[in-house]
N, C-alpha and C. Protein backbone atom coordinates (compact mmCIF):
# COMPACT_ATOMS: atom_id res chain seq x y z
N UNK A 1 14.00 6.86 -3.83
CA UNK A 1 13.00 5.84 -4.05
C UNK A 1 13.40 4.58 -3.28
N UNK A 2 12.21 3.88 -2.56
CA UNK A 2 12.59 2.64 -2.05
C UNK A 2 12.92 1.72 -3.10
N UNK A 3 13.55 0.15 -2.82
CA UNK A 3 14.06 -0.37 -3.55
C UNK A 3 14.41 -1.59 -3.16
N UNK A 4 13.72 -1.90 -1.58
CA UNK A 4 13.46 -3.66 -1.11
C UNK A 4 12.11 -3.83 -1.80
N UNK A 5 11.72 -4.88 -2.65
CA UNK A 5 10.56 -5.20 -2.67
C UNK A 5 9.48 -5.80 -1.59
N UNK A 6 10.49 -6.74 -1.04
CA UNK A 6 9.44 -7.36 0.04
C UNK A 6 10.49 -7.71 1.25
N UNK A 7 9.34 -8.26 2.79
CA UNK A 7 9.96 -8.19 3.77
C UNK A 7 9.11 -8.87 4.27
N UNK A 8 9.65 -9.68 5.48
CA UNK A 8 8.84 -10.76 6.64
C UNK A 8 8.38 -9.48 7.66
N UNK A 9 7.51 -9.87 8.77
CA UNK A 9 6.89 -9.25 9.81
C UNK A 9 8.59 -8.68 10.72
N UNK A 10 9.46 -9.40 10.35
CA UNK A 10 11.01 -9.55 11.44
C UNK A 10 11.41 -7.68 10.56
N UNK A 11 11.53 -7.41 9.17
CA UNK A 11 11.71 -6.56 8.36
C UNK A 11 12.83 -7.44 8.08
N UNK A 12 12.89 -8.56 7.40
CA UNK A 12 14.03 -9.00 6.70
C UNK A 12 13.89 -9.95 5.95
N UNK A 13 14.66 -10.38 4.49
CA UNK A 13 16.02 -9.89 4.77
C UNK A 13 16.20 -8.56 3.93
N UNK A 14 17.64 -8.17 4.56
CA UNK A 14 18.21 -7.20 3.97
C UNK A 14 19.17 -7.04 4.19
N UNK A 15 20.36 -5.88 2.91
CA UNK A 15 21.80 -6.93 2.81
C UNK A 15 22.74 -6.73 4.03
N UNK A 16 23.74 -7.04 4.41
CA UNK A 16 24.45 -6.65 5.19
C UNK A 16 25.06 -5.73 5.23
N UNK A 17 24.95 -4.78 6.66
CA UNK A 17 25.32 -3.86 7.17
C UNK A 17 24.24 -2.53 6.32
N UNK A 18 23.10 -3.26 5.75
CA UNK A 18 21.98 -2.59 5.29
C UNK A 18 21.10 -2.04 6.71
N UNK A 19 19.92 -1.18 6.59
CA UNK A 19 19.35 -0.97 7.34
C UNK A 19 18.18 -1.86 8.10
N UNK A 20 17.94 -1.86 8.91
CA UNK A 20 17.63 -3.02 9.29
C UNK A 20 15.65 -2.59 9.71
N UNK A 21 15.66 -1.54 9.50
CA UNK A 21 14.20 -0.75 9.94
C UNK A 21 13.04 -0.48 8.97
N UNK A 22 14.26 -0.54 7.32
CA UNK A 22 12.89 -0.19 6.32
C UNK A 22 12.50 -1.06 5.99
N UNK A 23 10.87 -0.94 5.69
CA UNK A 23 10.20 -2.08 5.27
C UNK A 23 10.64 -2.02 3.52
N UNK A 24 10.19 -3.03 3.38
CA UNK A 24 9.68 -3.44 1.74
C UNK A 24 8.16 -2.82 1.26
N UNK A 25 8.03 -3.08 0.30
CA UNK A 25 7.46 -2.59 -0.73
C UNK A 25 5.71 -3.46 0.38
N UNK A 26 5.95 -4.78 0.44
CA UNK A 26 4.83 -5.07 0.69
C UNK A 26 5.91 -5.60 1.86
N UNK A 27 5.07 -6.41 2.87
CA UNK A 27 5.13 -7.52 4.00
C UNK A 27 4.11 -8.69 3.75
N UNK A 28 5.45 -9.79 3.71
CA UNK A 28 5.05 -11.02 3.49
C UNK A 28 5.02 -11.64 4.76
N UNK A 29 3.98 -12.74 5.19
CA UNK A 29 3.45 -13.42 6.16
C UNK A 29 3.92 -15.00 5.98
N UNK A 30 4.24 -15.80 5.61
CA UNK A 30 4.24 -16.60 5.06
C UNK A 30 4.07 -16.87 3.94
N UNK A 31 2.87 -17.26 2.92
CA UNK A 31 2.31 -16.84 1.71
C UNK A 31 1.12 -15.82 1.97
N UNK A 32 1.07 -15.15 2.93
CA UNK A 32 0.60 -13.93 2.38
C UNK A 32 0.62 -12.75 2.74
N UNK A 33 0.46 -11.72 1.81
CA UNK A 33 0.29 -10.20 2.13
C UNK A 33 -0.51 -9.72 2.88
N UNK A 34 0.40 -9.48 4.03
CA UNK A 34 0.05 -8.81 5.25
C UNK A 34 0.04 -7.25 4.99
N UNK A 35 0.55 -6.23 4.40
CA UNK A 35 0.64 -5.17 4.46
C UNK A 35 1.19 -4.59 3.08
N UNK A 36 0.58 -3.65 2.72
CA UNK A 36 0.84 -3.11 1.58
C UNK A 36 1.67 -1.28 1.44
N UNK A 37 3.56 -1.28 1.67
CA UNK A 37 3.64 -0.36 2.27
C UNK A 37 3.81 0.65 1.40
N UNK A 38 4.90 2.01 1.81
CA UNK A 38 5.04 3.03 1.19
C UNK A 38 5.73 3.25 -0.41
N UNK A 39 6.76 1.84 -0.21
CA UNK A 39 7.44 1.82 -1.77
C UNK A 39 6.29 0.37 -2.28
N UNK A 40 5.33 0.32 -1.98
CA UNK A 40 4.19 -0.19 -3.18
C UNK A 40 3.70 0.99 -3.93
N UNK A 41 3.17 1.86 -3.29
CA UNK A 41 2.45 3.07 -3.75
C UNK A 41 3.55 4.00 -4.40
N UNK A 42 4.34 4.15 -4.28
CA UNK A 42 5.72 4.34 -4.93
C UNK A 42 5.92 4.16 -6.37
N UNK A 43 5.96 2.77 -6.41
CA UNK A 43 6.22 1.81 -7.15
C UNK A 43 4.90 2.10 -7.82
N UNK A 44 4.09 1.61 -7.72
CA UNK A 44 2.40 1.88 -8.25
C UNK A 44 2.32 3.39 -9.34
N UNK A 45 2.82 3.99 -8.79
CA UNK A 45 3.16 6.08 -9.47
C UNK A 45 4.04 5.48 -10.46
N UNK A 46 5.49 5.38 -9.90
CA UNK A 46 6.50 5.77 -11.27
C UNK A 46 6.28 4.90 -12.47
N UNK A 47 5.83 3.41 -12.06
CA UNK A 47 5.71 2.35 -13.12
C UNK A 47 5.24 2.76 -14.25
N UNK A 48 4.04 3.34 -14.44
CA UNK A 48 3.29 3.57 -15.67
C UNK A 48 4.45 4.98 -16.23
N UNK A 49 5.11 5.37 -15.94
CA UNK A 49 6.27 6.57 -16.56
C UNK A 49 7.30 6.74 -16.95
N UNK A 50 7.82 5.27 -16.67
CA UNK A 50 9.18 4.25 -16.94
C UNK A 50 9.04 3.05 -18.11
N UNK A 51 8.52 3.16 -19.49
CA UNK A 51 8.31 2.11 -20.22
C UNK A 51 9.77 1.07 -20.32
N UNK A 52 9.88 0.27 -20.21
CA UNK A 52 11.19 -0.88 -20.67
C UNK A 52 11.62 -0.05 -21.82
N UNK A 53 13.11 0.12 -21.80
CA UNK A 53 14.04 0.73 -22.76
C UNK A 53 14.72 1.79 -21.89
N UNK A 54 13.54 2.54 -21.04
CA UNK A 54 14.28 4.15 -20.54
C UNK A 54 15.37 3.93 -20.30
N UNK A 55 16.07 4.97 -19.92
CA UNK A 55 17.21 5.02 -19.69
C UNK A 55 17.61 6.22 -18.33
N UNK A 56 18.13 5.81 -17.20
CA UNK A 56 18.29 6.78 -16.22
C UNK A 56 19.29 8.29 -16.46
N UNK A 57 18.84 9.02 -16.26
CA UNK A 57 19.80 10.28 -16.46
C UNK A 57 20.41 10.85 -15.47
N UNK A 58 21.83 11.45 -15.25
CA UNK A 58 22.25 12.15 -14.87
C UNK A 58 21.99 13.22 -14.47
N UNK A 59 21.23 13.99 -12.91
CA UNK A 59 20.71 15.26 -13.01
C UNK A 59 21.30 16.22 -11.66
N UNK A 60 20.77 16.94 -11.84
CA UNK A 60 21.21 18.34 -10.37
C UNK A 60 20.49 18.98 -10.55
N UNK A 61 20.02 19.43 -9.07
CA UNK A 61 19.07 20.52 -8.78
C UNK A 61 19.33 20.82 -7.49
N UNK A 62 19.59 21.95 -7.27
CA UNK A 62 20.07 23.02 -6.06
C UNK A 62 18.67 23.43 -5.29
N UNK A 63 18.31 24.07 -4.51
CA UNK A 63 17.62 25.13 -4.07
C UNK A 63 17.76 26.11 -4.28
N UNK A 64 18.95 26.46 -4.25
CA UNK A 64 19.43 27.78 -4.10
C UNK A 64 20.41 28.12 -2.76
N UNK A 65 20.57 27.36 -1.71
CA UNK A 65 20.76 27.45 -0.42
C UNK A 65 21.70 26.28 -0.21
N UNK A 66 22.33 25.22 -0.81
CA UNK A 66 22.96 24.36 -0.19
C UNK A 66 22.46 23.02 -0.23
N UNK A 67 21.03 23.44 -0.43
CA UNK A 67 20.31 22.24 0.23
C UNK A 67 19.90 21.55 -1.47
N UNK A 68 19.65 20.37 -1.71
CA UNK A 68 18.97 19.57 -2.44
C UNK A 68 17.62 18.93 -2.81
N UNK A 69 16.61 19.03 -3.40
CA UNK A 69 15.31 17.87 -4.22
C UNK A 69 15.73 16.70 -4.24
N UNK A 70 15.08 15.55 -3.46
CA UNK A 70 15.52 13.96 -4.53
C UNK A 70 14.61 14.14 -5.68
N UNK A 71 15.31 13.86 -6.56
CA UNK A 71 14.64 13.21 -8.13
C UNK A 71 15.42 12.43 -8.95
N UNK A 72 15.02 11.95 -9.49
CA UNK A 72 15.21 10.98 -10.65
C UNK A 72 14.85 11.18 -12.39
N UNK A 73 15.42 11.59 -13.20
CA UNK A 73 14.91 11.72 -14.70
C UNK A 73 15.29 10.86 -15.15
N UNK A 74 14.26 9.90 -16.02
CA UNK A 74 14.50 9.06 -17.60
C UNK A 74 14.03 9.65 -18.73
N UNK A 75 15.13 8.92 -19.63
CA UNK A 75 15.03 9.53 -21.27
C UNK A 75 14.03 8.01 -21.63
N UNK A 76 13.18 8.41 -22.24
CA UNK A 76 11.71 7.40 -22.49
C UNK A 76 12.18 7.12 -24.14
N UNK A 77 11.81 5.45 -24.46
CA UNK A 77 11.63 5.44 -25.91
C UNK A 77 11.78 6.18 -26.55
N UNK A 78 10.54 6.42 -26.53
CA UNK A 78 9.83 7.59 -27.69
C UNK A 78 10.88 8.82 -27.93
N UNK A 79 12.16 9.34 -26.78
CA UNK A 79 12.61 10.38 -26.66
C UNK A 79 11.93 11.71 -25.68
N UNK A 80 10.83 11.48 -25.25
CA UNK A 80 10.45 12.52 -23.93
C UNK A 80 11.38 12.09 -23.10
N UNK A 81 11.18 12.75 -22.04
CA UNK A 81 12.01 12.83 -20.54
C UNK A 81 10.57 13.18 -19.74
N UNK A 82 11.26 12.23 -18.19
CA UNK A 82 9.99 11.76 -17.35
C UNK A 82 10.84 12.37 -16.13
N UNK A 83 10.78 13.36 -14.93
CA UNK A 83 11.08 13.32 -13.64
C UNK A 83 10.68 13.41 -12.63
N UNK A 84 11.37 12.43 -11.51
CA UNK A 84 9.83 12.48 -10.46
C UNK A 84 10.94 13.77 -9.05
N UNK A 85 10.36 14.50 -8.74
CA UNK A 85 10.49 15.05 -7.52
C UNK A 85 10.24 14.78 -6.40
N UNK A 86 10.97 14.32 -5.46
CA UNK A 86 10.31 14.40 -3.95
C UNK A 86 10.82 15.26 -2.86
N UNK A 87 9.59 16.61 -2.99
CA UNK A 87 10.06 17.47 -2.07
C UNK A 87 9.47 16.92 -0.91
N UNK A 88 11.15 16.70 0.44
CA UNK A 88 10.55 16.89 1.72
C UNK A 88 10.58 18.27 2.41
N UNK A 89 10.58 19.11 1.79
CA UNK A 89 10.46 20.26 2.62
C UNK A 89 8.97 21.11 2.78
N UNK A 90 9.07 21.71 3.82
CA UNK A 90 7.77 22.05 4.73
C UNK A 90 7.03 23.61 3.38
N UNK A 91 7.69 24.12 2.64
CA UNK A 91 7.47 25.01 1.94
C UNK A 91 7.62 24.88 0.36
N UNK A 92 6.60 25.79 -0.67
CA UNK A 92 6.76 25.11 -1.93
C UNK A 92 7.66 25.85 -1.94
N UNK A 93 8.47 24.75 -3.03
CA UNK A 93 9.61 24.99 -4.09
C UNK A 93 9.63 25.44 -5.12
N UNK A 94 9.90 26.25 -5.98
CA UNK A 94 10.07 26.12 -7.26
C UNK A 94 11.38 26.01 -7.91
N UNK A 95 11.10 25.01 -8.91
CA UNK A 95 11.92 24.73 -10.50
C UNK A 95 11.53 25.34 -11.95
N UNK A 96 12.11 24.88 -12.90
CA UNK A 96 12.24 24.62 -13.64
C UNK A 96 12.87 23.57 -14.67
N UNK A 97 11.80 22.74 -15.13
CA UNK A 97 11.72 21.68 -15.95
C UNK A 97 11.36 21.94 -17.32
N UNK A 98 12.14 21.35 -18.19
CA UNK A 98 11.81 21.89 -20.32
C UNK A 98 10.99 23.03 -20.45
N UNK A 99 11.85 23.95 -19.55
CA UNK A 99 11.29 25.29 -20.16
C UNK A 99 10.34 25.87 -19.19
N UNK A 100 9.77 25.47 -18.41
CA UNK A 100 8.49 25.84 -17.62
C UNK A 100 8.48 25.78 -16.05
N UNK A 101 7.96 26.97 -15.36
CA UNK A 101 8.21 26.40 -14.04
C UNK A 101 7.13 25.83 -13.35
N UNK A 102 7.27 25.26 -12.18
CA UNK A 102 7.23 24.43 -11.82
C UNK A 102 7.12 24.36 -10.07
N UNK A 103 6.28 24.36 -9.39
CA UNK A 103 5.43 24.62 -8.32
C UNK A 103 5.25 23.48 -7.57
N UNK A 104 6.69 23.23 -6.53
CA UNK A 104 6.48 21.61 -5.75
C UNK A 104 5.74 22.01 -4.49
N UNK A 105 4.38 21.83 -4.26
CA UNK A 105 4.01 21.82 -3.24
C UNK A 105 5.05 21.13 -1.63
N UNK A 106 4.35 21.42 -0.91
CA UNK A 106 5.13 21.04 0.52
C UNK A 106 5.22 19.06 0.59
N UNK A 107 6.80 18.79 0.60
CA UNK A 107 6.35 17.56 1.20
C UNK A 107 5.03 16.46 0.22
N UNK A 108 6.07 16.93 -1.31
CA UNK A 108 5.20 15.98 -2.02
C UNK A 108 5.62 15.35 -2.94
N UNK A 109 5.21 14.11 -4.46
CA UNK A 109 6.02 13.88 -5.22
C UNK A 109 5.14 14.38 -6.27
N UNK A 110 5.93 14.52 -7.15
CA UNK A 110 5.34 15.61 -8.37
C UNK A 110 6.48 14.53 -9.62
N UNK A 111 5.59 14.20 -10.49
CA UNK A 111 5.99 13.76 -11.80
C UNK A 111 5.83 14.63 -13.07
N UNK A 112 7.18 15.00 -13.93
CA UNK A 112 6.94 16.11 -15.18
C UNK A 112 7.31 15.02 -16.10
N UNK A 113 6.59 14.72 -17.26
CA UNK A 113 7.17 14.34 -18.01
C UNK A 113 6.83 15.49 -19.21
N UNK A 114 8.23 15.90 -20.27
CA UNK A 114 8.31 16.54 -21.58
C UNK A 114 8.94 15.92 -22.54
């Protein structure tokens, strides 16, 4: 997940010996929003699935092959669990999440919450 919120037209700032190419969430102009980028819409998805309290979890998920899923799971208030997947790979995946599997299309993000 991205995790600059915002950025000038220059893409900065950002910390040192940070990357110097990703944008922010939005692009700021002076006072205003010039561009609305990829970790807005990002940000926009997970927000409503993350209430204040969660708590980040510890997770692993293989392929099978070496290779790795990014995801992220929180333990929610209430006690559900929320995880977001982002398959970049060109072919679906499958998992299994609380019991059930689970069908990551190509090159997409997929949210389970149980």
């Amino acid at each position: 997940m991205e995790w600059n919120r915002s950025s000038n037209p220059s893409l900065t700032p950002h910390t040192p010996g940070g990357c110097t190419t990703y944008l922010g969430a939005i692009t700021i102009d002076g006072s205003r929003v010039t561009q609305r980028n990829v970790a807005y819409y990002l940000g926009a998805h997970v927000a409503p699935f993350i209430p204040p309290g969660s708590v980040r979890l510890t997770t692993s998920w293989s392929k099978g092959d070496g290779s790795y899923i990014d995801h992220v799971a929180f333990r929610l208030p209430n006690g559900r669990t929320t995880v977001f997947f982002n398959s970049q790979y060109w072919e679906d995946i499958r998992v299994y999440v609380g019991g059930r599997e689970l069908i990551l299309p190509p090159r997409s993000l997929v949210t389970v919450q149980f």
